[in-house]
C-alpha atoms as a PDB file:
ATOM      1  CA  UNK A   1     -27.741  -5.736 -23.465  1.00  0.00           C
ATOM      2  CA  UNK A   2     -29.161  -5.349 -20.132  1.00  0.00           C
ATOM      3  CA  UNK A   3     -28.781  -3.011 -17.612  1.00  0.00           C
ATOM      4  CA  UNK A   4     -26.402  -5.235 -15.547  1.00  0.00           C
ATOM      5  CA  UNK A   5     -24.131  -5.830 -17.944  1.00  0.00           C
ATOM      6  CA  UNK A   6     -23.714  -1.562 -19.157  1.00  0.00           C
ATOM      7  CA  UNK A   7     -22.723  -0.825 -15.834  1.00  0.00           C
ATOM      8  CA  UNK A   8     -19.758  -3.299 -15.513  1.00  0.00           C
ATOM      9  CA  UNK A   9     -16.876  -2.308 -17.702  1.00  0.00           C
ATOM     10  CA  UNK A  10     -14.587  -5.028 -17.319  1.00  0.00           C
ATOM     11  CA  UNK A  11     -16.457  -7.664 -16.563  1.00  0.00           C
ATOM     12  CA  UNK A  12     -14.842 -10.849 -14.937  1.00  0.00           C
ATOM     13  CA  UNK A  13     -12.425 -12.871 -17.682  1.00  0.00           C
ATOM     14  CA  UNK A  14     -10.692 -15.642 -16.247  1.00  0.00           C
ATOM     15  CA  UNK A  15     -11.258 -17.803 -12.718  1.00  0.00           C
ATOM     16  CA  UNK A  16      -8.815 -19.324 -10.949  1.00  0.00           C
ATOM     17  CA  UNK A  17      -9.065 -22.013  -7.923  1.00  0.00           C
ATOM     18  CA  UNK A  18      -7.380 -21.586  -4.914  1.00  0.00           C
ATOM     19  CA  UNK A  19      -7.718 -21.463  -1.373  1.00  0.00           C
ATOM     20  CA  UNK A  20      -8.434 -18.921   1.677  1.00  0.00           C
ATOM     21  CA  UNK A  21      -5.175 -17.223   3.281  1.00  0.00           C
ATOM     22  CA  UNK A  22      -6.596 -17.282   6.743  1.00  0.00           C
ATOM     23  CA  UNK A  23      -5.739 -19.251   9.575  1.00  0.00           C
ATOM     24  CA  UNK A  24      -9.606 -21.213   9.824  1.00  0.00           C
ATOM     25  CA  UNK A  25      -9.585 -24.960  10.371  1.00  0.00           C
ATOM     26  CA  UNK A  26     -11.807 -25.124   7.420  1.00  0.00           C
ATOM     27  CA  UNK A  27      -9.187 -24.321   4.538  1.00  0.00           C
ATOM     28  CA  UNK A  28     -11.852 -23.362   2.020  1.00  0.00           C
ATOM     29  CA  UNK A  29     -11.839 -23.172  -1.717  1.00  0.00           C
ATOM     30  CA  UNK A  30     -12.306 -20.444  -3.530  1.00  0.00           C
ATOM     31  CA  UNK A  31     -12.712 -19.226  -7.230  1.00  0.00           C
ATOM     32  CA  UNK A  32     -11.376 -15.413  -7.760  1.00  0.00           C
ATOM     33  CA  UNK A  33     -12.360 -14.087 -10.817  1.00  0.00           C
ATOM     34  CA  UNK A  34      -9.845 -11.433 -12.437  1.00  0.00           C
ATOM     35  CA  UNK A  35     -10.954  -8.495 -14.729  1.00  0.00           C
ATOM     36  CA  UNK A  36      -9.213  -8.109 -17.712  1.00  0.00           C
ATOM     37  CA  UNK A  37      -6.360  -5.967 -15.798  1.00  0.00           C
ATOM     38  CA  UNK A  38      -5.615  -8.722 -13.892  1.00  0.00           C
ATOM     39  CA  UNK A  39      -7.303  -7.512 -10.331  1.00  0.00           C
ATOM     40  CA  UNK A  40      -9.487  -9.638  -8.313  1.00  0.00           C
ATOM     41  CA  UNK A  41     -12.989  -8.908  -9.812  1.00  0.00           C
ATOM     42  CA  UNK A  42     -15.307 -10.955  -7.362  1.00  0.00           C
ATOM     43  CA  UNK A  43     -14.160 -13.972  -4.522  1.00  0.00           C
ATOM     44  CA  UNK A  44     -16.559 -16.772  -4.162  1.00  0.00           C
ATOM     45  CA  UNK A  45     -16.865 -20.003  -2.456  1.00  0.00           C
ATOM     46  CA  UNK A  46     -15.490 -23.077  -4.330  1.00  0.00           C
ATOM     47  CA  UNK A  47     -18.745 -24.703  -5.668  1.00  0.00           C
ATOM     48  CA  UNK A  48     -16.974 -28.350  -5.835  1.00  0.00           C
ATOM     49  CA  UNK A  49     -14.960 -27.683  -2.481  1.00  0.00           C
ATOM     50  CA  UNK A  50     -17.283 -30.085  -0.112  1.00  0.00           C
ATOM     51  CA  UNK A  51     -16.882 -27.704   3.215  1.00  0.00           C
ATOM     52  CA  UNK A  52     -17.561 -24.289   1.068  1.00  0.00           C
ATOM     53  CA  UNK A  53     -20.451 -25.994  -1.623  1.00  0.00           C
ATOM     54  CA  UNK A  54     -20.361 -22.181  -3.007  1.00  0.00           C
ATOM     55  CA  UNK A  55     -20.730 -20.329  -0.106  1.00  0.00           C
ATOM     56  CA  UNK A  56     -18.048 -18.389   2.137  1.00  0.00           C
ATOM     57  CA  UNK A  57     -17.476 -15.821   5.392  1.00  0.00           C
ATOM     58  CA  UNK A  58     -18.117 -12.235   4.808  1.00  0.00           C
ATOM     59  CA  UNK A  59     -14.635 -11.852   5.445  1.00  0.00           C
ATOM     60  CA  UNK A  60     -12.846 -13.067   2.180  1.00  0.00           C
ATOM     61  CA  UNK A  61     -16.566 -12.811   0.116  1.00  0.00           C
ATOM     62  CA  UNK A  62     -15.675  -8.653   0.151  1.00  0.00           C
ATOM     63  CA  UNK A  63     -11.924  -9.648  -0.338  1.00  0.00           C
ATOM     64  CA  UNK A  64     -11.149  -7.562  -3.403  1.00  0.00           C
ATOM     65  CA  UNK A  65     -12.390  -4.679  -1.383  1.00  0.00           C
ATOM     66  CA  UNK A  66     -10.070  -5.200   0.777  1.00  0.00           C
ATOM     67  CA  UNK A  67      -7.134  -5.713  -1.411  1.00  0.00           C
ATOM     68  CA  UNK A  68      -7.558  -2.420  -3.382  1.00  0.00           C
ATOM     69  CA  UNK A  69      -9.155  -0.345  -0.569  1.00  0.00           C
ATOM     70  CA  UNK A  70      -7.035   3.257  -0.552  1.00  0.00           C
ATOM     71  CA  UNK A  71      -6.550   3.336   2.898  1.00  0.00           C
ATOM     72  CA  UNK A  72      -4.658  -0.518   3.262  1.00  0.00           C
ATOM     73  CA  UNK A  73      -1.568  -0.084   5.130  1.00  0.00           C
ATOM     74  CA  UNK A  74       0.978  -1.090   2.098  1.00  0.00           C
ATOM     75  CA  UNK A  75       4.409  -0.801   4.044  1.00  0.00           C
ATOM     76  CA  UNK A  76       5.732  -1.335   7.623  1.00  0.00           C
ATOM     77  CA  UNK A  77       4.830   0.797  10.447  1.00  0.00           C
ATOM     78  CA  UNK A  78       6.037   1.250  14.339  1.00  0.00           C
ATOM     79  CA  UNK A  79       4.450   2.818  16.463  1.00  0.00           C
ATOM     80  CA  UNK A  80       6.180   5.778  18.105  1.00  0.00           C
ATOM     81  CA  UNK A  81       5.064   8.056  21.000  1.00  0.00           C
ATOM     82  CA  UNK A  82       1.549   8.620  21.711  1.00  0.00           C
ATOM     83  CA  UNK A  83      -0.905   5.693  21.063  1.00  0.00           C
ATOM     84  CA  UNK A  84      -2.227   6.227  17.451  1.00  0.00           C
ATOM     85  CA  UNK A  85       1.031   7.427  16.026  1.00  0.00           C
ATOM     86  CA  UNK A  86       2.659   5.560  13.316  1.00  0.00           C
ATOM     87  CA  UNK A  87       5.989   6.377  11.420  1.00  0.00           C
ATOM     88  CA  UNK A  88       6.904   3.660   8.298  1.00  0.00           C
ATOM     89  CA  UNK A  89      10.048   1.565   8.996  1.00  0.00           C
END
Protein backbone atom coordinates (compact mmCIF):
# COMPACT_ATOMS: atom_id res chain seq x y z
CA UNK A 1 0.00 0.00 0.00
CA UNK A 2 1.15 3.43 -0.46
CA UNK A 3 1.91 6.02 1.70
CA UNK A 4 -1.44 7.84 1.11
CA UNK A 5 -3.49 5.29 1.85
CA UNK A 6 -1.44 4.24 5.67
CA UNK A 7 -2.12 7.52 6.81
CA UNK A 8 -5.97 7.56 6.34
CA UNK A 9 -7.68 5.25 8.74
CA UNK A 10 -11.10 5.37 7.70
CA UNK A 11 -11.01 6.12 4.46
CA UNK A 12 -14.21 7.51 2.65
CA UNK A 13 -17.12 4.54 2.28
CA UNK A 14 -20.18 5.74 0.88
CA UNK A 15 -21.13 9.20 -1.26
CA UNK A 16 -24.13 10.75 -1.22
CA UNK A 17 -25.60 13.67 -3.63
CA UNK A 18 -27.00 16.59 -2.37
CA UNK A 19 -26.92 20.14 -2.47
CA UNK A 20 -25.17 23.34 -0.73
CA UNK A 21 -27.10 24.82 2.45
CA UNK A 22 -26.20 28.35 1.62
CA UNK A 23 -28.19 31.04 0.42
CA UNK A 24 -26.03 31.43 -3.33
CA UNK A 25 -28.11 31.81 -6.47
CA UNK A 26 -26.12 29.00 -7.80
CA UNK A 27 -27.67 26.00 -5.69
CA UNK A 28 -24.73 23.69 -6.32
CA UNK A 29 -24.36 19.97 -6.13
CA UNK A 30 -22.36 18.31 -4.09
CA UNK A 31 -21.09 14.70 -3.27
CA UNK A 32 -20.11 14.26 0.66
CA UNK A 33 -18.34 11.33 1.26
CA UNK A 34 -18.90 9.68 4.86
CA UNK A 35 -16.21 7.59 6.74
CA UNK A 36 -17.24 4.52 8.02
CA UNK A 37 -18.62 6.36 11.36
CA UNK A 38 -20.87 8.09 9.44
CA UNK A 39 -19.07 11.80 9.52
CA UNK A 40 -18.53 13.84 6.54
CA UNK A 41 -15.09 12.59 5.27
CA UNK A 42 -14.44 15.08 2.28
CA UNK A 43 -17.24 17.72 0.35
CA UNK A 44 -16.76 18.10 -3.30
CA UNK A 45 -18.38 19.67 -6.19
CA UNK A 46 -21.05 17.59 -8.02
CA UNK A 47 -19.10 16.38 -11.15
CA UNK A 48 -22.55 15.94 -13.25
CA UNK A 49 -24.12 19.20 -11.61
CA UNK A 50 -23.65 21.59 -14.90
CA UNK A 51 -22.95 24.99 -12.70
CA UNK A 52 -20.37 23.04 -10.19
CA UNK A 53 -18.67 20.46 -13.17
CA UNK A 54 -16.58 19.24 -9.91
CA UNK A 55 -15.49 22.23 -8.57
CA UNK A 56 -16.86 24.40 -5.50
CA UNK A 57 -16.19 27.72 -3.04
CA UNK A 58 -13.67 27.33 -0.37
CA UNK A 59 -16.43 27.78 1.83
CA UNK A 60 -18.35 24.36 1.80
CA UNK A 61 -14.94 22.54 0.00
CA UNK A 62 -13.44 22.70 3.98
CA UNK A 63 -17.09 21.94 5.18
CA UNK A 64 -16.38 18.93 7.37
CA UNK A 65 -13.94 21.15 9.11
CA UNK A 66 -16.32 23.14 9.92
CA UNK A 67 -18.90 20.76 11.09
CA UNK A 68 -16.62 18.96 13.63
CA UNK A 69 -14.37 21.96 14.50
CA UNK A 70 -14.20 22.00 18.68
CA UNK A 71 -14.82 25.42 18.99
CA UNK A 72 -18.51 25.50 16.77
CA UNK A 73 -21.01 27.20 18.81
CA UNK A 74 -23.46 23.98 19.35
CA UNK A 75 -26.33 25.72 21.45
CA UNK A 76 -27.99 29.19 21.70
CA UNK A 77 -26.29 32.15 22.99
CA UNK A 78 -27.35 35.98 24.01
CA UNK A 79 -25.33 38.26 24.46
CA UNK A 80 -25.30 39.93 27.87
CA UNK A 81 -23.35 42.98 29.17
CA UNK A 82 -20.15 43.93 27.74
CA UNK A 83 -19.62 43.30 23.95
CA UNK A 84 -17.96 39.80 23.70
CA UNK A 85 -19.94 38.24 26.48
CA UNK A 86 -22.11 35.35 25.80
CA UNK A 87 -24.32 33.30 28.30
CA UNK A 88 -26.32 30.01 26.53
CA UNK A 89 -30.14 30.43 26.47
Amino acid sequence: MSKVLDKNPDPPIRTFKTVCPHDCPSACGLEVKLDKKGKVAKVYGGRQHSYTDGVICAKVSRYSERIYHPDRVMTPLRREGKKGQWRIC
